[in-house]
Each structure stands twice: as C-alpha cells, then as structure tokens.
Protein backbone atom coordinates (compact mmCIF):
# COMPACT_ATOMS: atom_id res chain seq x y z
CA UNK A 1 -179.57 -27.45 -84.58
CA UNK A 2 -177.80 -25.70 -87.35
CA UNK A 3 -180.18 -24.39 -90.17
CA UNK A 4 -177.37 -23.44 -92.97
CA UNK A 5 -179.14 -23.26 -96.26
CA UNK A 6 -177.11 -24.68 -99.23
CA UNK A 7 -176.92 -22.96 -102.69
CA UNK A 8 -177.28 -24.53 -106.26
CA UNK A 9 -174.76 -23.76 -108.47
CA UNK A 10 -176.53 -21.57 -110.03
CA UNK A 11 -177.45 -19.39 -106.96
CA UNK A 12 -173.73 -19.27 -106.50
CA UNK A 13 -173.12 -18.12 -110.13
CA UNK A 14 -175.80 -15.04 -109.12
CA UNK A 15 -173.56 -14.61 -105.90
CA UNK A 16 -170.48 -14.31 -107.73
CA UNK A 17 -171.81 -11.81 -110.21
CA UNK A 18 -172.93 -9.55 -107.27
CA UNK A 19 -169.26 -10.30 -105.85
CA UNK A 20 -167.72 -9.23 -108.70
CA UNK A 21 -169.77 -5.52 -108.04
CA UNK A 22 -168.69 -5.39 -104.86
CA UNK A 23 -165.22 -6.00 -104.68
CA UNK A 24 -165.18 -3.21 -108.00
CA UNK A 25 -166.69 -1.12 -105.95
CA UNK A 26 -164.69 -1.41 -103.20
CA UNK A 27 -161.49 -1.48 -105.12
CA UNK A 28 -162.69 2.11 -106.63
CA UNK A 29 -163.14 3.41 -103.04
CA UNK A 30 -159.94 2.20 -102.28
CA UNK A 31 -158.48 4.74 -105.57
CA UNK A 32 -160.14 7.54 -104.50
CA UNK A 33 -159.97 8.13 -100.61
CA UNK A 34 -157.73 10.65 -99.82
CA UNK A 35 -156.98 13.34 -97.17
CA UNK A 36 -159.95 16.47 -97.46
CA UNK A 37 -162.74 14.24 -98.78
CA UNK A 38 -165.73 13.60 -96.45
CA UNK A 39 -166.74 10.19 -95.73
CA UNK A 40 -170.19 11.20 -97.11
CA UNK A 41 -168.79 11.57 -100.31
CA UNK A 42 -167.42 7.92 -100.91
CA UNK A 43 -170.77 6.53 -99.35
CA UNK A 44 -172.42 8.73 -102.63
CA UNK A 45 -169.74 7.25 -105.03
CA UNK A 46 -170.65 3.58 -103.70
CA UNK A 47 -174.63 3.73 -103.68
CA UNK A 48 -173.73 5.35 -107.65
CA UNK A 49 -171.49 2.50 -108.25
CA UNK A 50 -173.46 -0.39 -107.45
CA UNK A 51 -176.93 1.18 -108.94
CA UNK A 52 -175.18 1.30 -112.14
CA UNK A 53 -174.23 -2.40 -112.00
CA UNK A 54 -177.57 -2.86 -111.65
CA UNK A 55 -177.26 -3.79 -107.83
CA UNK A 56 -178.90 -2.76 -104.78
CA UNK A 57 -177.06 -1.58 -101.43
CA UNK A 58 -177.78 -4.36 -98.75
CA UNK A 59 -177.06 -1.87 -96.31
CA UNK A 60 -179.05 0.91 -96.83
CA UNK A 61 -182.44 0.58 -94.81
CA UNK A 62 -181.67 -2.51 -93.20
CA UNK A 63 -183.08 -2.79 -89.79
CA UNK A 64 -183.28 1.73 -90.78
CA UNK A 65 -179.35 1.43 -91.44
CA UNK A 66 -179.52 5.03 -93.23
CA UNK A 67 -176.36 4.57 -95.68
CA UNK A 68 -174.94 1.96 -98.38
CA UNK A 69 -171.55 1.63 -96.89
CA UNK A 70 -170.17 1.41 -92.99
CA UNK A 71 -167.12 3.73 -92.99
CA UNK A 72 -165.82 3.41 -90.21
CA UNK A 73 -162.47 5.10 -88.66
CA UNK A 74 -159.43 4.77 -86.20
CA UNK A 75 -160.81 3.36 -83.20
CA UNK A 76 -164.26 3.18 -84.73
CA UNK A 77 -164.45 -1.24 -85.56
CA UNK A 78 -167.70 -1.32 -87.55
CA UNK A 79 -171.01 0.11 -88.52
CA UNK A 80 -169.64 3.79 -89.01
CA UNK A 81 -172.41 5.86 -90.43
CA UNK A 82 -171.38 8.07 -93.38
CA UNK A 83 -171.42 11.74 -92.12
CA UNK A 84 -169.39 14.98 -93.55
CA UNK A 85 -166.32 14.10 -91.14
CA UNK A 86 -163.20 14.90 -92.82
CA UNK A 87 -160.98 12.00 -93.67
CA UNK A 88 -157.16 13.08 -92.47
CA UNK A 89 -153.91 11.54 -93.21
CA UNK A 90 -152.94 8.86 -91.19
CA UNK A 91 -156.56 7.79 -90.58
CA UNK A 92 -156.85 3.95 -90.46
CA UNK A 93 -160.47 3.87 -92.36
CA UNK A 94 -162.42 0.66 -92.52
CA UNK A 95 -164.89 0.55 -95.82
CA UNK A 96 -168.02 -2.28 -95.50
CA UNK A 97 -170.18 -2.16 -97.98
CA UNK A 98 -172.72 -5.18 -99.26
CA UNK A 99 -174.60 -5.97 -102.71
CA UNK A 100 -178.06 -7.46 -103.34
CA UNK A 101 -177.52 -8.64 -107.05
CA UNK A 102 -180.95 -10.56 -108.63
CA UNK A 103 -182.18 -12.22 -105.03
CA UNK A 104 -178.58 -12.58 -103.56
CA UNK A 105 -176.42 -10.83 -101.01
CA UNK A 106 -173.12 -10.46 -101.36
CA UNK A 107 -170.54 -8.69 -98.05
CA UNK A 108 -167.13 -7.15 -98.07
CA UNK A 109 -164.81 -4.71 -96.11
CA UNK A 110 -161.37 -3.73 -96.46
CA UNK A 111 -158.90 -1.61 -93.55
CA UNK A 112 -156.74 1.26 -95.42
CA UNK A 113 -154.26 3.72 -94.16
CA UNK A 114 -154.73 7.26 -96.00
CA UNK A 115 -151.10 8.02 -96.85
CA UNK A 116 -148.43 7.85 -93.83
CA UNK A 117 -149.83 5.60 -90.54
CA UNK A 118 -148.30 4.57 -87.60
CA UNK A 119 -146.35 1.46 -87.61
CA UNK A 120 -148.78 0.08 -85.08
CA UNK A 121 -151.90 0.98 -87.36
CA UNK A 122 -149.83 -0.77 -90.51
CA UNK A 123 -149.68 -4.46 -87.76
CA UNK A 124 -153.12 -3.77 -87.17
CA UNK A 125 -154.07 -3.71 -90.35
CA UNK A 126 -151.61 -6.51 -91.74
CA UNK A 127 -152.81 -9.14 -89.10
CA UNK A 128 -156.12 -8.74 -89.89
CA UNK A 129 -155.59 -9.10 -93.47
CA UNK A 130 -153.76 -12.31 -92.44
CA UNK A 131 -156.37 -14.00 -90.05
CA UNK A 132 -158.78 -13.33 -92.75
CA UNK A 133 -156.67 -15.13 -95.86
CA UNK A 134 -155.34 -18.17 -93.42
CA UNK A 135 -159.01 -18.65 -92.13
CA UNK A 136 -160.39 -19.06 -95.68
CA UNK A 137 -157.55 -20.96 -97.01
CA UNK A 138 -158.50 -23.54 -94.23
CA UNK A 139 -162.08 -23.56 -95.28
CA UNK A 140 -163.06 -27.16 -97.19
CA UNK A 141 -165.90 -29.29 -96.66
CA UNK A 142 -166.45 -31.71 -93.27
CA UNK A 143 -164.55 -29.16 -91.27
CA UNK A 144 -165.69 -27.87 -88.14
CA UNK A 145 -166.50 -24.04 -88.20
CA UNK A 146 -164.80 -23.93 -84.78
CA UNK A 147 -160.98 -25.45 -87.05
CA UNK A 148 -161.17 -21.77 -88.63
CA UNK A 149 -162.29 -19.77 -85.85
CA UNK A 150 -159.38 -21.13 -83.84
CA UNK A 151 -157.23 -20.48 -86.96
CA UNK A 152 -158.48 -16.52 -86.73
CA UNK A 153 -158.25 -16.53 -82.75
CA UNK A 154 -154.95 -17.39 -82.95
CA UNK A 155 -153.29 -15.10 -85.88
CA UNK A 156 -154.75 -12.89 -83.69
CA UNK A 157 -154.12 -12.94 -80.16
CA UNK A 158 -150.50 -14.30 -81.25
CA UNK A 159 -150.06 -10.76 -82.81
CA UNK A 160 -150.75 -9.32 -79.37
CA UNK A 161 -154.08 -7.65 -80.42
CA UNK A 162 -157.81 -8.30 -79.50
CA UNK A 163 -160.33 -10.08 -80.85
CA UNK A 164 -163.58 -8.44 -80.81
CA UNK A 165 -165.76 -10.89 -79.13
CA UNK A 166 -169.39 -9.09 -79.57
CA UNK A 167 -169.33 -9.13 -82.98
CA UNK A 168 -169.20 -11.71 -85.62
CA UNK A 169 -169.39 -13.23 -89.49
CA UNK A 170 -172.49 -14.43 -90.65
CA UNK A 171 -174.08 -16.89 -92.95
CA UNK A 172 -175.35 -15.18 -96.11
CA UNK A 173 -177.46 -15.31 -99.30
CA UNK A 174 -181.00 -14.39 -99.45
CA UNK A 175 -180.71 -12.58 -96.52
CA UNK A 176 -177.73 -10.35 -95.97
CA UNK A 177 -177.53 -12.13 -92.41
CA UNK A 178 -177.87 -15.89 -92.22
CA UNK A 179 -177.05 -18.62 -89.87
CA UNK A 180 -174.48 -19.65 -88.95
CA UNK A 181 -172.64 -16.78 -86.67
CA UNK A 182 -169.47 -17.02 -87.02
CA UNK A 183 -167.67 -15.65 -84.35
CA UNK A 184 -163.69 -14.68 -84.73
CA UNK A 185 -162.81 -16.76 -81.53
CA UNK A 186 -163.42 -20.49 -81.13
CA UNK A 187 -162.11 -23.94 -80.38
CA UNK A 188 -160.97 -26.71 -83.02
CA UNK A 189 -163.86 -29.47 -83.37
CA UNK A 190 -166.73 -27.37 -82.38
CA UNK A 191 -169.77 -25.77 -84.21
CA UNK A 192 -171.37 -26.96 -87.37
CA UNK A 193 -169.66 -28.96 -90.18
CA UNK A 194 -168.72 -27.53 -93.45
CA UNK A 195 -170.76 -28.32 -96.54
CA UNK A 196 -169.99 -27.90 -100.14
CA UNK A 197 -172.55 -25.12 -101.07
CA UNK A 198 -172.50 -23.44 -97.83
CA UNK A 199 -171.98 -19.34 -98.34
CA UNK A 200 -169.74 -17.08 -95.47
CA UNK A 201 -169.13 -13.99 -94.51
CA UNK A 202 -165.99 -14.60 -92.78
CA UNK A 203 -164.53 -10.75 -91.51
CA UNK A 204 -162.36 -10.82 -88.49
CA UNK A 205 -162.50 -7.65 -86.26
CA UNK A 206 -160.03 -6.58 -84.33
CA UNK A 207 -158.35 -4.48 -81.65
CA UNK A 208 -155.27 -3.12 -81.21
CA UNK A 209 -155.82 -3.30 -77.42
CA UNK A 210 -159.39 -4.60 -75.38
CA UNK A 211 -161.47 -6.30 -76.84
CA UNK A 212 -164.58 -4.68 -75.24
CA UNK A 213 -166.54 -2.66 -77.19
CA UNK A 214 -169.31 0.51 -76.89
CA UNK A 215 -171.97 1.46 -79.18
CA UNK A 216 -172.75 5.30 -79.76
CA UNK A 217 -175.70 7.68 -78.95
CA UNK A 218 -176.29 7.18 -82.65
CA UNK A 219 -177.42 3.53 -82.52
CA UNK A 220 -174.96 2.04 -84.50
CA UNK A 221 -171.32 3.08 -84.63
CA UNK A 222 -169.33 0.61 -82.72
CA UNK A 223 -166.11 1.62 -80.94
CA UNK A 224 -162.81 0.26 -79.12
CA UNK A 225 -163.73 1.05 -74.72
CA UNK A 226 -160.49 1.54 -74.39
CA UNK A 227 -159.90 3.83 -77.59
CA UNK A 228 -157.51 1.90 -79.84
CA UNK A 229 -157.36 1.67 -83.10
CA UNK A 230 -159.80 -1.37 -84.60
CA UNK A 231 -159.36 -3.09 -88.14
CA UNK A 232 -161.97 -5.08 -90.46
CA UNK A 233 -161.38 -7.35 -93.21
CA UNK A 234 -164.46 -9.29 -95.04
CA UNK A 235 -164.88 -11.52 -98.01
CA UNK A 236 -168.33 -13.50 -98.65
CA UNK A 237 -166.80 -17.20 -99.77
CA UNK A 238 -168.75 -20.53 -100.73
CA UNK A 239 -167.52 -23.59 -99.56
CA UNK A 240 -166.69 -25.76 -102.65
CA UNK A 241 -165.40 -29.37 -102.75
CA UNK A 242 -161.86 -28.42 -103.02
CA UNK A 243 -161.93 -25.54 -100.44
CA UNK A 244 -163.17 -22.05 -100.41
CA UNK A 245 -164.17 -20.05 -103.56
CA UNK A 246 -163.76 -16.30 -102.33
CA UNK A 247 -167.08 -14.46 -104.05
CA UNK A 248 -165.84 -10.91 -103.46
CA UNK A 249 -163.19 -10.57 -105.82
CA UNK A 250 -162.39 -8.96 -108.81
C-alpha cells in the first residue's frame, strides 16, 4: 500500500511560497553562471539567496549532504557536490537546489549550457526539458502514476537517449523525500492513483547514452558508466482538480 499524504490548501499555499524562492533562486543562478566562476561560488550565492527569503536549504545536512545546491556537470547526472572546479564553456551544468519554507519542502533543477555546446548536449538538454513539461501536463486526478511515467519513458527513449533507471522523483512536503517514488520509466495503468492534493517532485534524468550509472569515492556524485553527457530537469507540482499546479515557478 501507497501512503501519499494529501495537503490542505493551505499547506499548499506554504508550498507555493517556498516555490516561488526557489525557482528565484534558481532563475538568478541561471544569470550569473558563466565561464571562470567556481561551482563553489554559485552554491554561496544560493544558500545567501534563500536565507534572505527567509528559507532554509533542504539540502544542506541531509543524510550529511555538505552543500545547499547539487551542481552537477557534463556527464555528472545528479548529486554533484559544490567544490572550486572551474566551470568552462561548453559545460552542460545541471543546478538542484531545494527550499524548506515554514514546515514545507519545496525541489527544483534546471540543465544549462554555459555559452556554445555541442549540438548533442543542446538534444540532451531539450528532451529532457520536454519529458518533464509533457509528463506534468498529463498529471490530473484518478490517473495512474505509471500514465506519466510511460509519458517520460517514451519522450525519452524515442529521442534515442537513456533513461536513468536508479534514480527517481519523489513524493514531497514535510519531508524533502516522500512516498511515492516516482521512477522516469513505467507502464500505463500501474502504480498509485492520482489525488487532488497530492505534491511531486517529478525530474526526469537522463543519458545521452547507458543508462547505468556509478557513484564516486565521494559518496554522492552520481555519474554516466559509460561517460556521456547526463541532463536533469525538476519541478515540485500539486495535483489539483483540473491538472497539475507547477509550485516551482516564478
């Protein structure tokens, strides 16, 4: 059995507030990467950022996660830990960061190419973008949570890349990781049914070749096996009675 917890309307007002810090944040990181900075420096501007909203990184210190934001680059697919590496141009750079805003979490990431990439690195990053809007836009209420995995499987694997398959969204509110898991591969009819009230992290991950993946001496960094470029895209949504409400957005 399926123990989804389902939020007031109020709660979700409080989630959407933290959303709103979030996605600002995010968007600001977005302004100010460039080639020459160190990856350490936009985790500082973040943890600033949401402080001054009056948030609290969800990140930082969970399960000893040492940093507010995952930065994680080229063939790096999540859980990047902020060090002094040098961004460079044509780096595809994936920024995750998440918000705890008066009792509530709130979980985003973005993919960005710093100034010229590869055409292959652009796909990568397009398609993701994609299987992330089409699966929310498919979200409403009695659905099963396998109709929108399928819908992300698919955008996909018909794009020729991977879908990472050890690593998936997430149920979230009081805790930053709830149930369900929400994998980015699944089968029409299958898993739990959608409720209005229901809160997501929905964030596809994928590979521009294998799927399999390898985690680093450091304990966290996940990487491509085969070394290919990876892309992330996140929004937290609720599930509303005419569809999906997407939290994380300006």
């Amino acid at each position: 059995m399926y123990e989804i917890s389902i939020k007031t309307k109020e709660e979700i007002k409080i989630m959407r507030a933290g959303g709103k810090i979030a996605a600002r944040v995010l968007e600001n990181l977005k302004k100010v990467i460039k080639p020459g900075m160190t990856i350490k420096e936009l985790d500082t501007l973040a943890e600033k950022e949401i402080l001054k909203a009056g948030g609290i990184p969800s990140f930082k210190n969970h399960h000893k996660y040492p940093a507010t934001t995952c930065i994680s680059v080229n063939e790096e697919v999540v859980h990047g830990i902020p060090t002094n590496r040098i961004i460079k141009k044509g780096d595809l750079v994936g920024l995750d960061l998440g918000v705890y805003y008066r009792g509530y979490h709130s979980d985003t990431a973005i993919t960005i190419g710093v100034g010229k990439i590869t055409p292959e690195a652009r796909k990568l990053r397009d398609v993701t973008e994609k299987a992330l809007q089409r699966g929310i836009k498919a979200i409403k209420p009695e659905l099963h949570l396998g109709d929108i995995q399928e819908i992300v499987q698919k955008t996909i694997e018909n794009a020729g890349f991977g879908v990472i398959r050890d690593l998936s969204g997430h149920g979230i509110g009081k805790k930053l990781q709830e149930s369900p898991s929400i994998p980015n591969f699944g089968k029409s009819g299958s898993g739990p049914v959608l409720k209005e009230g229901m809160t997501l992290a929905i964030e596809p991950m994928v590979s521009a070749g294998d799927w399999h993946v390898n985690v680093l001496k450091d304990g966290w960094t996940v990487v491509t096996a085969d070394g290919s470029l990876a892309a992330h895209f996140e929004h937290t949504i609720a599930v509303t009675k005419n569809g999906a409400e997407i939290l994380t957005k300006l």
